[in-house]
Protein backbone atom coordinates (compact mmCIF):
# COMPACT_ATOMS: atom_id res chain seq x y z
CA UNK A 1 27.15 118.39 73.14
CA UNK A 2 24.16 117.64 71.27
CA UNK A 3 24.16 120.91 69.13
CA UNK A 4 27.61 120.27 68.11
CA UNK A 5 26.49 116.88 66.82
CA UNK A 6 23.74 118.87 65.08
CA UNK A 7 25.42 121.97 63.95
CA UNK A 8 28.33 119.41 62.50
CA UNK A 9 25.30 117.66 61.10
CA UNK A 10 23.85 120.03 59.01
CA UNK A 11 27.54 121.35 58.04
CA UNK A 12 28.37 117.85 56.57
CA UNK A 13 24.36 117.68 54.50
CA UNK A 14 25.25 121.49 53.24
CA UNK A 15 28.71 120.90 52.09
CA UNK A 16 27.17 117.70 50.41
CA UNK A 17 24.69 119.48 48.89
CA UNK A 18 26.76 122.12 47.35
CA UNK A 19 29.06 119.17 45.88
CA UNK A 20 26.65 118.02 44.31
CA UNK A 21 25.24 121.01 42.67
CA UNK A 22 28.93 121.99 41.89
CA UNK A 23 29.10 118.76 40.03
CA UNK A 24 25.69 119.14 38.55
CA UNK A 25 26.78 122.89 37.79
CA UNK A 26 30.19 121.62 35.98
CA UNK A 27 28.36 118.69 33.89
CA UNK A 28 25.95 120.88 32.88
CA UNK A 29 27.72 124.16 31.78
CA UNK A 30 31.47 122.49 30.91
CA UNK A 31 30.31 118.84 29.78
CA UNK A 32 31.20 117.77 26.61
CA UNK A 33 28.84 115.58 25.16
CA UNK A 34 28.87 113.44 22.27
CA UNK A 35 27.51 110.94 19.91
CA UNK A 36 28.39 108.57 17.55
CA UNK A 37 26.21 107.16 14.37
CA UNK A 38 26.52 103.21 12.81
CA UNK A 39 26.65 103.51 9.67
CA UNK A 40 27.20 107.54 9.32
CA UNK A 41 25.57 107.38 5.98
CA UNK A 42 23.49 105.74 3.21
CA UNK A 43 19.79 106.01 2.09
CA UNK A 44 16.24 106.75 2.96
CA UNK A 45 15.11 103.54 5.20
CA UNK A 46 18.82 102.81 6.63
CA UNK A 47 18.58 101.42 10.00
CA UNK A 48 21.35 103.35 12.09
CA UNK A 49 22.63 103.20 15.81
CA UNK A 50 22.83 106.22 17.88
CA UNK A 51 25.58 105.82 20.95
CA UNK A 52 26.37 108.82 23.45
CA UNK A 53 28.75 109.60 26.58
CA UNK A 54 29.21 112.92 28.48
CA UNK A 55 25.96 113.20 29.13
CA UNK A 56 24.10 113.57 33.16
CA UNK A 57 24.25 110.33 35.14
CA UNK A 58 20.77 108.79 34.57
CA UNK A 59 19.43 111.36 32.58
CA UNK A 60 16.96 111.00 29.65
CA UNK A 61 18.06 111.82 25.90
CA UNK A 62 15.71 112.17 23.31
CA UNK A 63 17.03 111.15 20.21
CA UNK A 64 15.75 113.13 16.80
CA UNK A 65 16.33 112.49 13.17
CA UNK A 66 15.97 115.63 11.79
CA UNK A 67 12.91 117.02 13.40
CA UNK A 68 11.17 113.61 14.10
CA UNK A 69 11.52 112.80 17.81
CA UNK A 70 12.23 108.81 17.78
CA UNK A 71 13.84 107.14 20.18
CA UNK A 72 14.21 107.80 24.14
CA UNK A 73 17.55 106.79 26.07
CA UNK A 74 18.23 106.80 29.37
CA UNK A 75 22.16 107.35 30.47
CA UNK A 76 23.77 104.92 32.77
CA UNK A 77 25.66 106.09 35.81
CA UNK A 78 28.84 107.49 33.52
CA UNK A 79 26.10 109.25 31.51
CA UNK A 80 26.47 107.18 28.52
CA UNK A 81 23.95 104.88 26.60
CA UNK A 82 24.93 102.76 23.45
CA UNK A 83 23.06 101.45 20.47
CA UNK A 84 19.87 103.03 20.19
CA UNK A 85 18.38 102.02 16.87
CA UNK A 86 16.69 104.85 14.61
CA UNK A 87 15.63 104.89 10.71
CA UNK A 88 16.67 107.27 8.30
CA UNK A 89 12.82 107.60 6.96
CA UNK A 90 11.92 107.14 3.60
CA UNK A 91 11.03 110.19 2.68
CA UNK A 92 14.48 111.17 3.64
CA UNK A 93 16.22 112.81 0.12
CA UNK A 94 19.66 113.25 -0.53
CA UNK A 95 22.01 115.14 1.68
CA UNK A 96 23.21 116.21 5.47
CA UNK A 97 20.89 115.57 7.84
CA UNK A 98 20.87 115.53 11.62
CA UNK A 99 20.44 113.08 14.39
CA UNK A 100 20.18 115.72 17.81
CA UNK A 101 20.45 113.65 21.27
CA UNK A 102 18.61 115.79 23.63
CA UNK A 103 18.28 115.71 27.25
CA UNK A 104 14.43 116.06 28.59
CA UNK A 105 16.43 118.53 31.17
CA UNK A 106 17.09 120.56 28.20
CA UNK A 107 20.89 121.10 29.57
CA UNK A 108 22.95 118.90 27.13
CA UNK A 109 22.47 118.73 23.51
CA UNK A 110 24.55 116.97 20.49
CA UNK A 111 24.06 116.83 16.90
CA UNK A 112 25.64 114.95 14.81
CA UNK A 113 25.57 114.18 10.43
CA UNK A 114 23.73 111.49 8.55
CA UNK A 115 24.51 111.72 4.53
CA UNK A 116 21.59 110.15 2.94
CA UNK A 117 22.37 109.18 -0.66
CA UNK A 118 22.04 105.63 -2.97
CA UNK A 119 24.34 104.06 -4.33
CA UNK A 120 24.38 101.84 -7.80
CA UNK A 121 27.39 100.22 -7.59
CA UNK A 122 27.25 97.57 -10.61
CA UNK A 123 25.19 96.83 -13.90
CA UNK A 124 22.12 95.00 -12.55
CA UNK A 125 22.36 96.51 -8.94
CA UNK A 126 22.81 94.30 -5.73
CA UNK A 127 19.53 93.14 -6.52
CA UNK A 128 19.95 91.97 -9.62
CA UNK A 129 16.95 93.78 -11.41
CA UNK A 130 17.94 97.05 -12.22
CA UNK A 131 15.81 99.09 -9.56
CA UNK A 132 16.99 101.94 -7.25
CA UNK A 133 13.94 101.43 -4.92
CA UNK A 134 15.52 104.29 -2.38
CA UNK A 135 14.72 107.36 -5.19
CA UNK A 136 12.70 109.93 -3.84
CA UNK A 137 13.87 113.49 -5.86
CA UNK A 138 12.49 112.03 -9.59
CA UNK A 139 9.10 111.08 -10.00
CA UNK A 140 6.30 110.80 -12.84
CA UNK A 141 5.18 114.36 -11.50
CA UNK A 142 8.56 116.16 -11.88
CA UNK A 143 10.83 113.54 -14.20
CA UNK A 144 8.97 115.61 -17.30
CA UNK A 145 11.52 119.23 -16.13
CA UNK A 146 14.28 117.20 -16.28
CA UNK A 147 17.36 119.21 -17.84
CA UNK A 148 21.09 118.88 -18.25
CA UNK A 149 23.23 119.40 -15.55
CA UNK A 150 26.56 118.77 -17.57
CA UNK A 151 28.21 116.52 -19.63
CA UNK A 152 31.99 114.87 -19.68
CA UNK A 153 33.47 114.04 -23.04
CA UNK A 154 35.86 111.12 -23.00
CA UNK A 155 38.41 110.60 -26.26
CA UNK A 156 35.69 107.85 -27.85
CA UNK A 157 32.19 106.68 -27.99
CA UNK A 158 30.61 105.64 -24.26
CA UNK A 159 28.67 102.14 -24.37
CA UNK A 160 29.78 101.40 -20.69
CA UNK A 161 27.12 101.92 -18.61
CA UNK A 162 27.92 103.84 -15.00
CA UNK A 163 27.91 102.78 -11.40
CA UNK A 164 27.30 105.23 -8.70
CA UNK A 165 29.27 105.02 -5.52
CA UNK A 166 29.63 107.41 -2.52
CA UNK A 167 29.16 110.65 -4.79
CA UNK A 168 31.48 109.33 -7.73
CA UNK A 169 30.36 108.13 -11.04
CA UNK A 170 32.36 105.63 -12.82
CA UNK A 171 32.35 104.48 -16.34
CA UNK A 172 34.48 103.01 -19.06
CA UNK A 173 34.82 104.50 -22.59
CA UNK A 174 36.09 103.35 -25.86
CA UNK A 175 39.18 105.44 -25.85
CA UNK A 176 40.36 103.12 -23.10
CA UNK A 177 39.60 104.71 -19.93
CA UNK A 178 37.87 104.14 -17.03
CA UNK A 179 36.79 107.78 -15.55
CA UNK A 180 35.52 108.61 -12.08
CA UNK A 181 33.74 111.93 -12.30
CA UNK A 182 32.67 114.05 -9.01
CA UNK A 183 28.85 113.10 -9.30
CA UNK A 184 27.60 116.60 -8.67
CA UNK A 185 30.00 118.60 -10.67
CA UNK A 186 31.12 116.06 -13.43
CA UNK A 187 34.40 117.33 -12.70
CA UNK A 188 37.36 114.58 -13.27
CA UNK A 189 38.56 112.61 -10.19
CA UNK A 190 40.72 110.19 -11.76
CA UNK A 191 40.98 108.11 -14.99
CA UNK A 192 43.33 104.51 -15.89
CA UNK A 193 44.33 103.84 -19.49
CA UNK A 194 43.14 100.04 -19.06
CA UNK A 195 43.40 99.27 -23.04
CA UNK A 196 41.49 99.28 -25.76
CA UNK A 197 37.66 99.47 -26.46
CA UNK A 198 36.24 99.81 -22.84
CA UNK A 199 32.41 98.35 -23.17
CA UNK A 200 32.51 96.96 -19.89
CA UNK A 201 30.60 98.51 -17.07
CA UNK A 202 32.52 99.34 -13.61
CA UNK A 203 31.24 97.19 -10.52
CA UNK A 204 32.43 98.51 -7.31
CA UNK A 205 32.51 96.74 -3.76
CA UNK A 206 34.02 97.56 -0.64
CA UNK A 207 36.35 100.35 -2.11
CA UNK A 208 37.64 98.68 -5.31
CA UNK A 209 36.23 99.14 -8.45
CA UNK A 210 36.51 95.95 -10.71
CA UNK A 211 35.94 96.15 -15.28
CA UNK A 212 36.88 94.51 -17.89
CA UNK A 213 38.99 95.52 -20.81
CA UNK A 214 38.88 94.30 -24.72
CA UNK A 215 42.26 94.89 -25.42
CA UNK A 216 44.41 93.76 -23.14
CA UNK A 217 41.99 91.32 -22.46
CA UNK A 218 41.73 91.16 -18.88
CA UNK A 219 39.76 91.90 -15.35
CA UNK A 220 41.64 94.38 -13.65
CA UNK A 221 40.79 95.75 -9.91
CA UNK A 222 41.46 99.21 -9.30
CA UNK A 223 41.24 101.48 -6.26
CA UNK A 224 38.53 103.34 -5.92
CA UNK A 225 39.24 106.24 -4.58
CA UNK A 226 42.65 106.91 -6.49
CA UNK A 227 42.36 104.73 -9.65
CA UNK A 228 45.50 102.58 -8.61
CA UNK A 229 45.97 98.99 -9.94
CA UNK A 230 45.27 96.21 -7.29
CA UNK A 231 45.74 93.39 -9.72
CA UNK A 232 44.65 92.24 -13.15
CA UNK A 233 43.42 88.68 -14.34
CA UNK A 234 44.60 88.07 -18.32
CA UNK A 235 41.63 86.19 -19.85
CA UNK A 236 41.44 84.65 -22.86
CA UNK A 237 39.79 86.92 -25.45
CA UNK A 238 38.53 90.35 -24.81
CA UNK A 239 36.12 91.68 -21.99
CA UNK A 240 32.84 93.34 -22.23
CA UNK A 241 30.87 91.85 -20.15
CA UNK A 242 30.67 93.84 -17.12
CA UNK A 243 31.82 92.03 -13.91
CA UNK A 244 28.89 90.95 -10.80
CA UNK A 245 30.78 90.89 -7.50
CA UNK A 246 29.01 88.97 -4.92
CA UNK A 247 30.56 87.32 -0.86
CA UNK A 248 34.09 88.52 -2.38
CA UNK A 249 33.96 87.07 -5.74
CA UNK A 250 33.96 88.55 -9.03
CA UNK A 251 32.11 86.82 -11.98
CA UNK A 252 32.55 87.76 -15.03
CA UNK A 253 31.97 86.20 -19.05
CA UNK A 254 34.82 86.87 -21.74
CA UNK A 255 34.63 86.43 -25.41
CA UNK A 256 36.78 83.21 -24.73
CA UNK A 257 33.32 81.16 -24.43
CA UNK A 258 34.33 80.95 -20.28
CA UNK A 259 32.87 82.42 -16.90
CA UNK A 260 35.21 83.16 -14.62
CA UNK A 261 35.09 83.31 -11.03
CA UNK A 262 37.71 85.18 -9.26
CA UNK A 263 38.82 86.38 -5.73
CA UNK A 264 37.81 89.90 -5.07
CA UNK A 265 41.10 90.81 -2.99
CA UNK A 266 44.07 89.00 -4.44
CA UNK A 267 42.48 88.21 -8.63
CA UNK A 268 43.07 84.22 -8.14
CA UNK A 269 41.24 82.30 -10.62
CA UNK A 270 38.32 80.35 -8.46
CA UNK A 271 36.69 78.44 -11.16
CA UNK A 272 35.67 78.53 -14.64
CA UNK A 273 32.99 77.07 -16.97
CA UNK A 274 33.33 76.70 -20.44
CA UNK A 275 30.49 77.48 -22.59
CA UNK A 276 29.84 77.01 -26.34
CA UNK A 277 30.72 80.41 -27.59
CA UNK A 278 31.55 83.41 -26.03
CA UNK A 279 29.61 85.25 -22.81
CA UNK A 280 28.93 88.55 -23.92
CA UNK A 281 28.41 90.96 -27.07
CA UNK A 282 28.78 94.73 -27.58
CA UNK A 283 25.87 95.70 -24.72
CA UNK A 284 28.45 93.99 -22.00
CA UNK A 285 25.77 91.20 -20.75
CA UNK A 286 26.95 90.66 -17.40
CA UNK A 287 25.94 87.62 -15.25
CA UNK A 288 23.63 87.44 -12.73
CA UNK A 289 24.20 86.29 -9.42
CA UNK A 290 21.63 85.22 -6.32
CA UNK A 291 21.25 82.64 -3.50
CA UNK A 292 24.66 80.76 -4.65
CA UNK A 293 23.85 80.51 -8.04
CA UNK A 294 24.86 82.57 -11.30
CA UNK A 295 23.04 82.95 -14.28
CA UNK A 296 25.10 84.01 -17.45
CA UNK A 297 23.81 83.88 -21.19
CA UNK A 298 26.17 83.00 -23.90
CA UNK A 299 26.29 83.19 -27.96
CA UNK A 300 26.06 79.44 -27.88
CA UNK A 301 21.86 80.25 -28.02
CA UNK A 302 21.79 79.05 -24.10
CA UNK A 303 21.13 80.43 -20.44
CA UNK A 304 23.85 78.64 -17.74
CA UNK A 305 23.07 78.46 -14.23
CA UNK A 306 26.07 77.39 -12.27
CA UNK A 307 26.87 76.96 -8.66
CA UNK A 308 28.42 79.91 -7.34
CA UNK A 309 31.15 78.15 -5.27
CA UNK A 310 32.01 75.45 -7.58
CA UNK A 311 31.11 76.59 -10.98
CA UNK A 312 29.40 73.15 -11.50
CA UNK A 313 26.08 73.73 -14.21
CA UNK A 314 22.99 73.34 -12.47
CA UNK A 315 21.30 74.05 -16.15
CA UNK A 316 20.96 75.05 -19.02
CA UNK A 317 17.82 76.53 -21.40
CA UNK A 318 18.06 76.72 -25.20
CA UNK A 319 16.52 79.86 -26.94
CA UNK A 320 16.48 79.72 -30.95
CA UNK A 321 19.49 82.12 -30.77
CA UNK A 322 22.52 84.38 -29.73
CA UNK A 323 21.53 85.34 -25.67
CA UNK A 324 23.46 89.09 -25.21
CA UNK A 325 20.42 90.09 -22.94
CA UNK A 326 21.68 89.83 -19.00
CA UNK A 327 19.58 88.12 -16.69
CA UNK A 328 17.63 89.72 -14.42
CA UNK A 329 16.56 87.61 -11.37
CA UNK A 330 13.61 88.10 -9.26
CA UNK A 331 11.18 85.71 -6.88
CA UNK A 332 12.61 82.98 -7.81
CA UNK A 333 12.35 83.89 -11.66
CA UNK A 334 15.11 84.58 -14.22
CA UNK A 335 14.23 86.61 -16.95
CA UNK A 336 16.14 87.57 -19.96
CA UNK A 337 16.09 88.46 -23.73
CA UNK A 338 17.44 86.45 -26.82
CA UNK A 339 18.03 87.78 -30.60
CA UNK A 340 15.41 85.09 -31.25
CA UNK A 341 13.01 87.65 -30.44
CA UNK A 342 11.72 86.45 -27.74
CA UNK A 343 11.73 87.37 -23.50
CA UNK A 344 11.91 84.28 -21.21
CA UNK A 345 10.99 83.66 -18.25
CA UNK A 346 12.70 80.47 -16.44
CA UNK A 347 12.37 79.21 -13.26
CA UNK A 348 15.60 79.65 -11.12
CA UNK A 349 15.72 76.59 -9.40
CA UNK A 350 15.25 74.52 -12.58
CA UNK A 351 15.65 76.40 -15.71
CA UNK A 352 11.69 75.18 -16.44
CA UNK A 353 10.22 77.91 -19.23
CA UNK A 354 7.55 79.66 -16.59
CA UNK A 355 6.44 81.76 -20.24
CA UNK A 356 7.78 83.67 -23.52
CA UNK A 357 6.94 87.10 -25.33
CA UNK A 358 7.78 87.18 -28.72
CA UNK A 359 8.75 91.01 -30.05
CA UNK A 360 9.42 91.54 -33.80
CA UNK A 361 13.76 91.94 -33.20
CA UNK A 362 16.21 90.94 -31.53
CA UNK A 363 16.29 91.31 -27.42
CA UNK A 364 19.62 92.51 -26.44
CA UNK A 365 18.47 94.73 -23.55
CA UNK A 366 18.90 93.07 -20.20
CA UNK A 367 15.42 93.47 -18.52
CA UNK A 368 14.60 95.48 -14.99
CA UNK A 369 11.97 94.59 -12.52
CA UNK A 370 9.89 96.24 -10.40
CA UNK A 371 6.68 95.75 -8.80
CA UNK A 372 5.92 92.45 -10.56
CA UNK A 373 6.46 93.94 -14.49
CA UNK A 374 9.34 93.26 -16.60
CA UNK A 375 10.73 96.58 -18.81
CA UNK A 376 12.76 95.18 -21.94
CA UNK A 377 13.52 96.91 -24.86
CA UNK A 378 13.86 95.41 -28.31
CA UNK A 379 15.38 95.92 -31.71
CA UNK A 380 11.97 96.34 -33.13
CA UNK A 381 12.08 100.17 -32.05
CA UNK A 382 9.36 99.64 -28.83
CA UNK A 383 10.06 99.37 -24.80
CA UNK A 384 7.27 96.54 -23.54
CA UNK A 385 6.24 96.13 -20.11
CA UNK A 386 5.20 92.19 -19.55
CA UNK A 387 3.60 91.12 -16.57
CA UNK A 388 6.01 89.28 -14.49
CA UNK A 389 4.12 86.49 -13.24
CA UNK A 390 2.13 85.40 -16.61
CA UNK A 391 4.13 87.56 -19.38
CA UNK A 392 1.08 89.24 -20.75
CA UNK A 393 1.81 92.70 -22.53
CA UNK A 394 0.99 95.75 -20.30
CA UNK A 395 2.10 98.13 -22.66
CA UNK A 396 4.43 99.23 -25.23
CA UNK A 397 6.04 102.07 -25.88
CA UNK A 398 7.89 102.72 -29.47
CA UNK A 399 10.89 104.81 -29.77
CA UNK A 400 12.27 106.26 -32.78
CA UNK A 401 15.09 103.93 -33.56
CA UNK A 402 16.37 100.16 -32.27
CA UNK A 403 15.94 99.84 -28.13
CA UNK A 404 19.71 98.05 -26.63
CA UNK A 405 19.88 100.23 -23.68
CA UNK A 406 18.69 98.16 -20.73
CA UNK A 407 15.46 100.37 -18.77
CA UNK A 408 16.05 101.34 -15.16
CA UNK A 409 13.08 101.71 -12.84
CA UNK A 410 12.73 104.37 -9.84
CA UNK A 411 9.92 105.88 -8.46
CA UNK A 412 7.35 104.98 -10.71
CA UNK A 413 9.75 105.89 -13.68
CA UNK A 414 11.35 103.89 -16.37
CA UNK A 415 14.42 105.45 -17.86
CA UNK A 416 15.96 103.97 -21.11
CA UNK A 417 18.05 105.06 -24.45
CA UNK A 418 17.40 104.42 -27.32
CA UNK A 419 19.20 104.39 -31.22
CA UNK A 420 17.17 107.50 -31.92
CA UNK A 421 19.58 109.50 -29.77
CA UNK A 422 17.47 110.05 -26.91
CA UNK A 423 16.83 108.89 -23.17
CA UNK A 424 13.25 108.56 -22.36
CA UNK A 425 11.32 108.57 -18.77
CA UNK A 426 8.01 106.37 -19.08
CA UNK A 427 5.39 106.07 -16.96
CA UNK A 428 5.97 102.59 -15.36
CA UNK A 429 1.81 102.02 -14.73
CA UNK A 430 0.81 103.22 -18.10
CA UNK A 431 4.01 103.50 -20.37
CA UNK A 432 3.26 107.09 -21.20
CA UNK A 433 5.86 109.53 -22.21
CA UNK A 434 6.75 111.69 -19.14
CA UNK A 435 10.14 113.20 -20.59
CA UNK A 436 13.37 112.82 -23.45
CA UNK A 437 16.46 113.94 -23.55
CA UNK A 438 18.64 114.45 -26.15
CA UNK A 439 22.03 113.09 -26.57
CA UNK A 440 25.03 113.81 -29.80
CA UNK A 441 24.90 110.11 -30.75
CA UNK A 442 23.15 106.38 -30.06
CA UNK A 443 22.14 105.66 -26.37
CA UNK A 444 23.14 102.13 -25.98
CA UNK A 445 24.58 102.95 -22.69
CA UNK A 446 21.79 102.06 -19.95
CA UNK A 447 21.10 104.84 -17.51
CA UNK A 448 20.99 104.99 -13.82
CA UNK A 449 19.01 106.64 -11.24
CA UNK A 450 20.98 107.78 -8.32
CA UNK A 451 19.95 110.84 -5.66
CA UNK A 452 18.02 113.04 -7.88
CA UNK A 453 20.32 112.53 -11.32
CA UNK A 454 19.99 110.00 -14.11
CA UNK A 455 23.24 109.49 -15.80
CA UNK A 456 24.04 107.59 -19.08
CA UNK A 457 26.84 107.66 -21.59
CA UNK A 458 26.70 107.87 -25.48
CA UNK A 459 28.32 107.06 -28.59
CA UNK A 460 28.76 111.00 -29.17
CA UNK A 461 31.81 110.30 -26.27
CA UNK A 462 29.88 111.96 -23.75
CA UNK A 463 28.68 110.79 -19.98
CA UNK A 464 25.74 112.88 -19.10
CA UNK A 465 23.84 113.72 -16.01
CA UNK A 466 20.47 114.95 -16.30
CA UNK A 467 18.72 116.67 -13.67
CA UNK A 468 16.01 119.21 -12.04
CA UNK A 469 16.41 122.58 -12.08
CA UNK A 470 17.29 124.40 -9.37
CA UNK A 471 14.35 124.98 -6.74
CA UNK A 472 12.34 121.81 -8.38
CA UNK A 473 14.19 119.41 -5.98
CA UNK A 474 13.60 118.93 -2.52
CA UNK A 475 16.54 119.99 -0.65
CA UNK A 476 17.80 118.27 2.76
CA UNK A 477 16.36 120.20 5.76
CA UNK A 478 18.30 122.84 7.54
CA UNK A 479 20.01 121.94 10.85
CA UNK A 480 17.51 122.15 13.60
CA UNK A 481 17.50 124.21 16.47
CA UNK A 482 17.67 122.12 19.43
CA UNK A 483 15.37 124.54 21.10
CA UNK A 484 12.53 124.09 18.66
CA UNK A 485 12.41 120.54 18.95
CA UNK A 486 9.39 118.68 21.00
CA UNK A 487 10.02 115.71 23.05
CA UNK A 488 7.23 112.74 22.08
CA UNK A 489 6.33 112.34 25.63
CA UNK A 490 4.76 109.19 24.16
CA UNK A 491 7.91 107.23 23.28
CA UNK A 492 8.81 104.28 26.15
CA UNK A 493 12.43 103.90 26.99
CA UNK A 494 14.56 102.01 23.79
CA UNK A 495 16.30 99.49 24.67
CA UNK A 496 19.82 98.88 22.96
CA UNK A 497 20.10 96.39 20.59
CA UNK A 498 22.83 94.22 18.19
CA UNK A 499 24.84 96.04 16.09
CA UNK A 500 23.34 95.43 12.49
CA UNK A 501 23.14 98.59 11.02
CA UNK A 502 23.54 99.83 7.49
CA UNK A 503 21.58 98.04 4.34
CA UNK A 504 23.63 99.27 1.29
């Protein structure tokens, strides 16, 4: 009796043990894993999630970026973990790159795509101070074998300046149009016959691309993937101040003398302020806005700040002339050019003058900031860099020919056109001349730096892209064998945490 109890014993523990190595067998050789990334793309320094089922029942998962071992999960009992944060490093350039969730058992493996790019998506940047701080192709050792890469020619002169978005460049042109061009190959994606004289620069937000047109004069939304009308806003005069977009509102300055605040989705007239004289001039100053408040110059000589809800002024600041210059806002400074000649710097709470550099013409470039120095050019031929805090001249760099293009910074680098024809890259320490490139015609359009390419339009009708040749440019690694990766046996268990990934 006994050894029956023990011989059905040891049949029960065998027949359990071979389950389970049947159902370790089938997860291991016929499971099909997978993961999931939030956000699947943006750029260097992105904070992403990493979530994963189909993996072994308590099993743990290295997680890789690239080759860079940096987070350890541990499956639950369904052999699933969620929300394990990573970072897309800095160093990360433009391209496919792969997060791999490895199990320490070396059994199950997934991989999965992060596209690292920038975007720019309006005239002063969602910063407000005309800085791509996320460039890591260009820099002052390799800006000075900058080439072309191609050109598009448009029916009419290009003062529009572009906005980068998800791979497409968009940008308005004097014949009427607003083009989105394949940023890579230049090749045509779509363009809308919006009117006449386009010197507006595109802003685009959450899929819709918003500009503003001379003739009709009006704000009109379009789609931004297929060029489609949304809606369009008829203002009073014509548009070319380039729209700021900012919580679902769209801010924009006409040559009626008014700043106009309307809804992002539907075109519904918010507000408006009336000014003295009108908002903008031919460079399409476009206003500013931060921390509820937007900053717009105007012809009537003064800088507004108005509440970003209600439209109400908070203040105003008299320079001795016509403001085209767009602010540029930064620590709790505005700063911005006048054709009196001179660069201010307010206060933002108050509209207090902080300081002033006089130049020897008129200030219609809209400044950028970086790393506590203001880049303005002027229409006395020279690009200055002022210090931010004080407004003392760090240097000055002259150009062959008047300066309206407003300077981008990236990486050390300070891109701007000039009258002469040319874009120039600048040392941003030292103003030194790393590079120029050659355009058919003025360079009033204001460049941007976006994964690897500067673009800028010209009165010769053109949008160019200039870039580094072939083999200069660090390229995106290769997909990794799973195989060759090490664990960090370092790394403690992650935790999962909130869902607040992305930060562009």
């Amino acid at each position: 009796m006994a050894s029956n109890v023990q011989h059905r014993t040891r049949t029960n523990k065998q027949t359990s043990l071979v389950g389970i190595a049947l159902l370790l067998f089938a997860g291991f050789c016929f499971g099909q894993p997978a993961v999931s990334l939030s956000p699947k793309d943006g750029p260097p320094t992105t904070n992403l999630q990493v979530s994963g089922s189909g993996f072994a029942p308590y099993a743990q998962i290295d997680i890789y970026f690239d080759s860079q071992d940096q987070a350890l999960a541990v499956a639950d009992a369904a052999g699933a973990f969620t929300q394990i944060a990573i970072q897309a490093p800095k160093s990360a350039v433009p391209g496919n790159h792969w997060v791999t969730a490895v199990e320490r058992s070396g059994h199950l493996v997934k991989q999965e795509i992060f596209q690292v790019h920038a975007n720019w998506t309006e005239f002063l940047t969602k910063d407000m101070h005309r800085e791509n701080p996320y460039e890591n192709v260009l820099n002052v050792d390799n800006v000075g074998s900058l080439r072309l890469k191609g050109n598009y020619r448009t029916g009419a002169g290009v003062f529009s300046s572009p906005a980068v978005v998800n791979g497409v460049v968009y940008i308005g042109s004097e014949d009427g149009n607003v083009y989105a061009l394949d940023a890579n190959t230049g090749a045509k994606v779509w363009s809308y016959e919006a009117g006449y004289l386009m010197f507006s620069s595109p802003a685009v937000a959450n899929g819709v691309l918003y500009v503003g047109s001379y003739d009709p004069p009006n704000v009109c939304a379009l789609n931004a993937r297929t060029g489609a009308k949304l809606w369009s806003y008829a203002t009073g005069h014509g548009v070319w101040s380039s729209p700021a977009v900012a919580n679902g509102v769209v801010y924009v300055g006409p040559d009626d003398a008014n700043v106009y605040a309307l809804d992002a989705t539907t075109g519904a007239k918010l507000w408006s302020y009336k000014t003295g004289d009108q908002i903008d001039g031919m460079t399409g100053s476009s206003p500013a806005v931060a921390n509820g408040v937007v900053y717009v110059s105007s012809w009537d000589d003064n800088i507004y700040a108005l509440d970003a809800r209600t439209g109400a002024m908070l203040w105003s600041y008299p320079t001795g002339y016509y403001v085209e210059s767009s602010p540029a806002v930064a620590n709790g400074v505005v700063y911005v050019g006048s054709d009196d000649g001179n660069v201010y710097a307010l206060d933002a709470s108050t509209g207090a003058k902080l300081w002033s550099y006089p130049t020897d013409g008129w200030v219609v470039s809209s400044p950028a900031v970086a790393n506590g120095v203001v880049y303005v050019g002027s229409y006395d031929d020279n690009v200055y860099a002022l210090n931010a805090s004080t407004g003392a001249l760090l240097w000055k760099y002259t150009t062959g020919y008047d300066v309206e293009s407003s300077p981008a910074v990236a990486n050390g680098v300070v891109y701007v056109g000039s009258v002469d024809h040319k874009v120039y890259a600048l040392d941003a320490s030292t103003g030194t001349k790393l590079g120029s490139y050659r355009a058919g015609d003025s360079v009033d359009s204001s460049p941007v730096v976006v994964n690897g390419l500067v673009y800028v339009g010209s009165e010769d009708g053109n949008v160019y892209a200039f870039g580094l040749p072939k083999g200069l440019a660090k390229e995106a690694p290769k997909r990794p064998d799973p195989k060759a990766l090490r664990p960090d046996l370092n790394l403690k268990v992650s935790e999962p945490v909130a869902s607040t990934a992305g930060t562009d």
